[in-house]
N, C-alpha and C. Protein backbone atom coordinates (compact mmCIF):
# COMPACT_ATOMS: atom_id res chain seq x y z
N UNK A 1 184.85 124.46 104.46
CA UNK A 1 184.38 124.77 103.13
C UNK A 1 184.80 123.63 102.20
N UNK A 2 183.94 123.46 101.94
CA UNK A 2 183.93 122.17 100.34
C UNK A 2 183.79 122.96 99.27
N UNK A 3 185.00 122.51 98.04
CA UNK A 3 185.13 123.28 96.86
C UNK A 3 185.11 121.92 95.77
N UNK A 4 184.03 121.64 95.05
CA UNK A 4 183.97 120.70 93.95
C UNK A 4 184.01 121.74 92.41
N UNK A 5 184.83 121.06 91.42
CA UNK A 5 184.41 121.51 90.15
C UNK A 5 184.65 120.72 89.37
N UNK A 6 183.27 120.51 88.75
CA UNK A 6 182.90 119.88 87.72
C UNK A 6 184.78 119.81 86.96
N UNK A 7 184.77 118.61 86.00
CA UNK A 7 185.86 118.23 85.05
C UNK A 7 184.97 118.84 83.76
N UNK A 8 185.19 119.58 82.77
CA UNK A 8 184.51 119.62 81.86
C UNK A 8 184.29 118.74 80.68
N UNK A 9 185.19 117.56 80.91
CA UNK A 9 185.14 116.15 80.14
C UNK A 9 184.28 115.75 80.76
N UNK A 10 184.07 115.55 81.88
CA UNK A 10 182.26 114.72 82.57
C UNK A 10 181.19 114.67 81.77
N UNK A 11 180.61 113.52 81.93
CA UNK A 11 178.93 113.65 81.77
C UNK A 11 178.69 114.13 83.02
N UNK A 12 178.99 113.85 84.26
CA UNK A 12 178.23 114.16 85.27
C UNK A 12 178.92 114.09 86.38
N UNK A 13 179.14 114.83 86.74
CA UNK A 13 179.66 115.04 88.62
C UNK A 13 178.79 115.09 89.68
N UNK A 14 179.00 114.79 90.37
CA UNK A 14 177.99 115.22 91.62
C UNK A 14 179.03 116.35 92.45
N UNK A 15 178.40 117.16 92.53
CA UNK A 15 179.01 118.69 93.37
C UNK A 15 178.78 118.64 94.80
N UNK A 16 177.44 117.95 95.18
CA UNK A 16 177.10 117.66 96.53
C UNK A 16 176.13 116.98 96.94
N UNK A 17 176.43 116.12 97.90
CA UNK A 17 175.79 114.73 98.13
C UNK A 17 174.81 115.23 99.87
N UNK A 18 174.13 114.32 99.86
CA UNK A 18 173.22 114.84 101.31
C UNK A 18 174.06 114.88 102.62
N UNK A 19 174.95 114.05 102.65
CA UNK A 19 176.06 113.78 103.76
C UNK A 19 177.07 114.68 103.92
N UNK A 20 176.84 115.76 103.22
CA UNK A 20 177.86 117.19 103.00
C UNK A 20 176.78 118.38 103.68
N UNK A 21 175.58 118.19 103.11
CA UNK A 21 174.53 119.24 104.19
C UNK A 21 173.63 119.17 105.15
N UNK A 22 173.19 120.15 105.53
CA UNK A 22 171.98 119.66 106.79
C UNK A 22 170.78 120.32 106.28
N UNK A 23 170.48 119.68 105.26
CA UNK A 23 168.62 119.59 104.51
C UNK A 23 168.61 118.89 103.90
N UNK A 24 167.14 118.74 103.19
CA UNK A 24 166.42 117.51 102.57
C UNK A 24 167.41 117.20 101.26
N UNK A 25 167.63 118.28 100.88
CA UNK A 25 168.72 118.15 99.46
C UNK A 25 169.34 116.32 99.29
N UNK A 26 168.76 115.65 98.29
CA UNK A 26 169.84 114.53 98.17
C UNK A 26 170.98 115.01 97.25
N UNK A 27 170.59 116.23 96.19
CA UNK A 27 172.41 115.83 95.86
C UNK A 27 171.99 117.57 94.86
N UNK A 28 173.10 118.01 94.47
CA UNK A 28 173.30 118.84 93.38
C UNK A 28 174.57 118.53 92.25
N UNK A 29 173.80 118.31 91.27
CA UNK A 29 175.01 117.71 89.98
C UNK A 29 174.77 118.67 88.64
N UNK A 30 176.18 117.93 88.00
CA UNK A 30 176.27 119.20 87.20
C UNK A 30 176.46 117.71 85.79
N UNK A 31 175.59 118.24 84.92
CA UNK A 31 175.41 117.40 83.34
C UNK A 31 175.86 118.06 82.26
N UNK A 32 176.21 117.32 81.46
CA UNK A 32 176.74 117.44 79.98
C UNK A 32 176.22 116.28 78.82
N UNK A 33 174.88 116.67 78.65
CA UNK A 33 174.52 116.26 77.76
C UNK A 33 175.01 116.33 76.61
N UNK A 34 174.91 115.51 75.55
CA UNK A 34 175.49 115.72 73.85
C UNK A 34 174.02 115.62 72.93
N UNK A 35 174.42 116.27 71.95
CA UNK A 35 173.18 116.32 70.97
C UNK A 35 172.56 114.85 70.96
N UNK A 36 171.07 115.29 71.57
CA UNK A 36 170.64 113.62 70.89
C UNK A 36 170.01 113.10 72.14
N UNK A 37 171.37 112.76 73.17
CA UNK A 37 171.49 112.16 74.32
C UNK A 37 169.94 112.45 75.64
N UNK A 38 169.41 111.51 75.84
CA UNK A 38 168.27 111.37 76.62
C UNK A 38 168.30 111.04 78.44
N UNK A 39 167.19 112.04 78.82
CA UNK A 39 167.89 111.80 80.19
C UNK A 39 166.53 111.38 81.02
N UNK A 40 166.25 110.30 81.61
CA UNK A 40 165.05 109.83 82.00
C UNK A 40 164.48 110.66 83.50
N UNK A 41 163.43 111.29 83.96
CA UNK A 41 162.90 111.97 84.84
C UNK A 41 161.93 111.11 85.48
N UNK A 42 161.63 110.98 86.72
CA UNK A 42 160.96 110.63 87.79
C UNK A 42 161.04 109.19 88.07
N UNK A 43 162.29 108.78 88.05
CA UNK A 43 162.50 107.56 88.49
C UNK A 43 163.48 107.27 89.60
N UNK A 44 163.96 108.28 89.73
CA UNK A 44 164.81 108.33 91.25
C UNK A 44 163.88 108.53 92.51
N UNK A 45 162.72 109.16 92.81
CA UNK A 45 161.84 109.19 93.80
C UNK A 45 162.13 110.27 94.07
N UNK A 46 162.82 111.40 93.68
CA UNK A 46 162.75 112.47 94.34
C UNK A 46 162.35 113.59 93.44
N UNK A 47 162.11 114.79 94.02
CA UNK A 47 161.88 116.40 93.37
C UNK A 47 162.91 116.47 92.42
N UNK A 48 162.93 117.36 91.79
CA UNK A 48 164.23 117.43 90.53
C UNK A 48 163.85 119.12 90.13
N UNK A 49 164.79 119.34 90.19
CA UNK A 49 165.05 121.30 89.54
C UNK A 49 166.32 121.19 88.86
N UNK A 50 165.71 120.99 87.11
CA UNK A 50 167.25 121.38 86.57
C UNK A 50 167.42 122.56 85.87
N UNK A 51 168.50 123.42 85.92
CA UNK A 51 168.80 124.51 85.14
C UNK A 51 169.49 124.42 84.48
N UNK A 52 169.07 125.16 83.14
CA UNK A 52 169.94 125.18 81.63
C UNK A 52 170.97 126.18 81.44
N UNK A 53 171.84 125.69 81.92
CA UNK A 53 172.98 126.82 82.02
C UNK A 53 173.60 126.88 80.25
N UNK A 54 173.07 125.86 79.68
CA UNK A 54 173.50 126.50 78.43
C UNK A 54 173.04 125.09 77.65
N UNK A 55 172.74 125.39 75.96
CA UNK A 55 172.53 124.31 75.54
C UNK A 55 171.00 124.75 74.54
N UNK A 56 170.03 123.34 74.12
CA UNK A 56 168.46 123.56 74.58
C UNK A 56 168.48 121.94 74.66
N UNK A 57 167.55 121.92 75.31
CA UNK A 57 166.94 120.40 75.47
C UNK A 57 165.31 120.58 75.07
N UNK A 58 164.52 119.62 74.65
CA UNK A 58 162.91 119.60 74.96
C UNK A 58 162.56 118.46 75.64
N UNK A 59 161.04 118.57 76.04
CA UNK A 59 160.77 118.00 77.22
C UNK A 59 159.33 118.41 76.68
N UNK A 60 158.82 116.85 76.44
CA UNK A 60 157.60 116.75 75.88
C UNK A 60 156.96 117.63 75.07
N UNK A 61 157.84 117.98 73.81
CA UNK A 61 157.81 118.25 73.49
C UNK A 61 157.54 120.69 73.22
N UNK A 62 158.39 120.65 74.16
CA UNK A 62 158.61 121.78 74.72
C UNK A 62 160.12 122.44 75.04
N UNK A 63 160.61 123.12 73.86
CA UNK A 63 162.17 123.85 73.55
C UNK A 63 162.24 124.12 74.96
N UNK A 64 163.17 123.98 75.80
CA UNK A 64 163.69 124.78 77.20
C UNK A 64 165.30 125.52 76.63
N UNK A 65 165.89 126.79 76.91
CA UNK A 65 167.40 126.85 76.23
C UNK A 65 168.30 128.00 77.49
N UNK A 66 169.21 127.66 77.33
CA UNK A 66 169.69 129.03 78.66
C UNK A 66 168.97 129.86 79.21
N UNK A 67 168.87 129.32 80.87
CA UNK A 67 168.25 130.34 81.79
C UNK A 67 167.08 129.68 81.89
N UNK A 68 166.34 128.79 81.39
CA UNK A 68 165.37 128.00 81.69
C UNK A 68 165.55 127.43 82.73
N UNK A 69 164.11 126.99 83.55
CA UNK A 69 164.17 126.02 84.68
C UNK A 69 162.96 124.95 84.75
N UNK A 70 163.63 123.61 85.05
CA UNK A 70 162.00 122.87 84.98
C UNK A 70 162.14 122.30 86.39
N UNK A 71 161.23 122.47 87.03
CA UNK A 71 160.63 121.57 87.71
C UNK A 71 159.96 120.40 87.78
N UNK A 72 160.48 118.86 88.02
CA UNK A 72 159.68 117.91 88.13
C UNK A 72 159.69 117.24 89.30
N UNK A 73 157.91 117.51 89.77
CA UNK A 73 157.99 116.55 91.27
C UNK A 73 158.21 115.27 91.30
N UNK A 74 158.45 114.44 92.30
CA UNK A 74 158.71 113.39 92.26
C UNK A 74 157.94 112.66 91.99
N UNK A 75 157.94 111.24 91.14
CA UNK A 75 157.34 109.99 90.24
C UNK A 75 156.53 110.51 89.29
N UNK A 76 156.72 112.15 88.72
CA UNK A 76 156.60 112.78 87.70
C UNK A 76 157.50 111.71 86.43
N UNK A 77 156.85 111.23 85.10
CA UNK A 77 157.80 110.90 84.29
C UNK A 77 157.75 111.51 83.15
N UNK A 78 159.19 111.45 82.21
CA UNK A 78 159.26 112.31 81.26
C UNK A 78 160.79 112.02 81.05
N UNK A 79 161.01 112.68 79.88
CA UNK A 79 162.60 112.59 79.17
C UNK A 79 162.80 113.63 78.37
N UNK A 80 164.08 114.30 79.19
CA UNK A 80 164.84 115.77 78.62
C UNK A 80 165.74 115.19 77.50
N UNK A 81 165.51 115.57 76.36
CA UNK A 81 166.20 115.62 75.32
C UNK A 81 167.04 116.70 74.60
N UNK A 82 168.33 116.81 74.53
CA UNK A 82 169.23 117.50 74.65
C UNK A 82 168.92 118.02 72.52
N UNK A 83 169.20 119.22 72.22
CA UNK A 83 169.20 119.32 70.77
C UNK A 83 169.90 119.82 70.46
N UNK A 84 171.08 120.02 71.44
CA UNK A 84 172.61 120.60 70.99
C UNK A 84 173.39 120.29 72.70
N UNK A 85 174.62 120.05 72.14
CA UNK A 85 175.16 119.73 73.46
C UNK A 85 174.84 121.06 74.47
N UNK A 86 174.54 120.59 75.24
CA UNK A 86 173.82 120.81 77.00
C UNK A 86 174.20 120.57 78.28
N UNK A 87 174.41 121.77 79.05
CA UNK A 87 174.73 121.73 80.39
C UNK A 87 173.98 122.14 81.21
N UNK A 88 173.87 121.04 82.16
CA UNK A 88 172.57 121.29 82.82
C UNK A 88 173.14 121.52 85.06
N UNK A 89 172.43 122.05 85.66
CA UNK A 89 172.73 122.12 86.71
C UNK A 89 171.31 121.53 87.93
N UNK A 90 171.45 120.42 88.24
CA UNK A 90 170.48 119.65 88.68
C UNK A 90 170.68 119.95 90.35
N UNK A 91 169.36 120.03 91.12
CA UNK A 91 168.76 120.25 92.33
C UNK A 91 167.82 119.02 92.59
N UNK A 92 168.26 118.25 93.50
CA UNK A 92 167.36 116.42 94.18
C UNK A 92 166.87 116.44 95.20
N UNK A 93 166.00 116.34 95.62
CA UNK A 93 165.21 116.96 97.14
C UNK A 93 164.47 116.14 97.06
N UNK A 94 164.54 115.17 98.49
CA UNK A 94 163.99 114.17 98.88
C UNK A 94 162.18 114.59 99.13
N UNK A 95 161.22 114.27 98.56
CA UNK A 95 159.68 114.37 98.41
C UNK A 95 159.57 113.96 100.37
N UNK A 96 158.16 115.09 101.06
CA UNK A 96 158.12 114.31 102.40
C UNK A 96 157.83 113.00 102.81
N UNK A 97 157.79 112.31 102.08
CA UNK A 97 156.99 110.45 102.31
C UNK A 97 158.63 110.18 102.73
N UNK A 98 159.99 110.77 102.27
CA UNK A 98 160.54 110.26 102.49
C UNK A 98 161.78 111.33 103.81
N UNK A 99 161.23 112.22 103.75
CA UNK A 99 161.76 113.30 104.48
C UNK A 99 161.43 113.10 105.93
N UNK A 100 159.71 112.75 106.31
CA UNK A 100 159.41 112.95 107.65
C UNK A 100 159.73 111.54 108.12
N UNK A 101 160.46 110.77 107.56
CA UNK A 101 160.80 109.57 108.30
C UNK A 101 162.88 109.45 108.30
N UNK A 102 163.02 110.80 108.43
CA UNK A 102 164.56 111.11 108.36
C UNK A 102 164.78 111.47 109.58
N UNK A 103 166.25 111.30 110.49
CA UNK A 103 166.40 112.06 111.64
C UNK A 103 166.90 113.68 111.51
N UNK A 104 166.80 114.10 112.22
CA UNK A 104 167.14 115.54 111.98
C UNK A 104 168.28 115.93 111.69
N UNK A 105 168.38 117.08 110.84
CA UNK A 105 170.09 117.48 110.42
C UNK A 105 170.44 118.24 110.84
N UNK A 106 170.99 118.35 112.15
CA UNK A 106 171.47 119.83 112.76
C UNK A 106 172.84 119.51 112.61
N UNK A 107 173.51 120.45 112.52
CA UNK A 107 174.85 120.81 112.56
C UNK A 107 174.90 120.87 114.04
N UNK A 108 176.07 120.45 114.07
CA UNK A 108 176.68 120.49 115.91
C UNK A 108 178.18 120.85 116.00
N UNK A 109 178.39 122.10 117.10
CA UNK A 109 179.71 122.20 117.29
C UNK A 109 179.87 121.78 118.73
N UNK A 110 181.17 120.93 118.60
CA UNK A 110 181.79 121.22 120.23
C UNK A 110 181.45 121.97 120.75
N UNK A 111 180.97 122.44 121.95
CA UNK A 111 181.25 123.16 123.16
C UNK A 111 182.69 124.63 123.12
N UNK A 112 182.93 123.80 123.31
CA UNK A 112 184.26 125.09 122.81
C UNK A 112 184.29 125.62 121.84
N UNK A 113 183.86 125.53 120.85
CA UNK A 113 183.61 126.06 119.79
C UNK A 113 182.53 127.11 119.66
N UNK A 114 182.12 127.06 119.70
CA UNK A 114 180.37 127.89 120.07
C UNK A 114 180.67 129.13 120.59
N UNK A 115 180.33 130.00 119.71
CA UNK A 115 180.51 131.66 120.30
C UNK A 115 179.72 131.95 121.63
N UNK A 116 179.98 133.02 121.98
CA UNK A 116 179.62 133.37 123.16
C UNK A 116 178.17 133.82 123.49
């Protein structure tokens, strides 16, 4: 078991990186936006699911505020703008152009290990 928690002084932690699971997931992070502060979308190449765990941000011109969720697919562009400090909980999932050319992620136990 892996236990990360966010510092609440952060802008940004990463909670979990792809090399911690076995799926497409590249990462789950946790943000702290400040009033004002701009956050650029679809330039990493991947899917993006962020949730507003508290705060509001807009996004082209569209209020999102606690309990909201946006979805942006990948090389989707756009910029979340925070309108009061904002915490956000971000989901990165590698798009398939870049998935079906990945080796597979199985988890593997020893032999001995392995229930009966």
């Amino acid at each position: 078991m892996i236990i990360n928690t966010p510092d609440p002084a952060d802008y940004w932690s990463c909670l979990i990186r792809r090399g911690m699971l076995h799926s497409e997931t590249e990462a789950i992070e946790h943000w702290r936006l400040a009033p004002q502060q701009s956050m650029a979308l679809g330039d990493q190449g991947v899917h993006e699911a962020f949730i507003i765990l508290s705060g509001e941000v807009y996004i082209e011109g569209r209020k999102l505020s606690a309990g909201s969720v946006l979805l942006a697919p990948a090389q989707d562009q756009g910029t979340l703008r925070a309108e009061t400090e904002t915490i956000l909980l971000s989901v990165r999932t590698y798009p398939e152009t870049v998935t079906s050319n990945l080796p597979p992620r199985v988890p593997e136990l020893p032999e001995s290990e392995r229930a009966i």
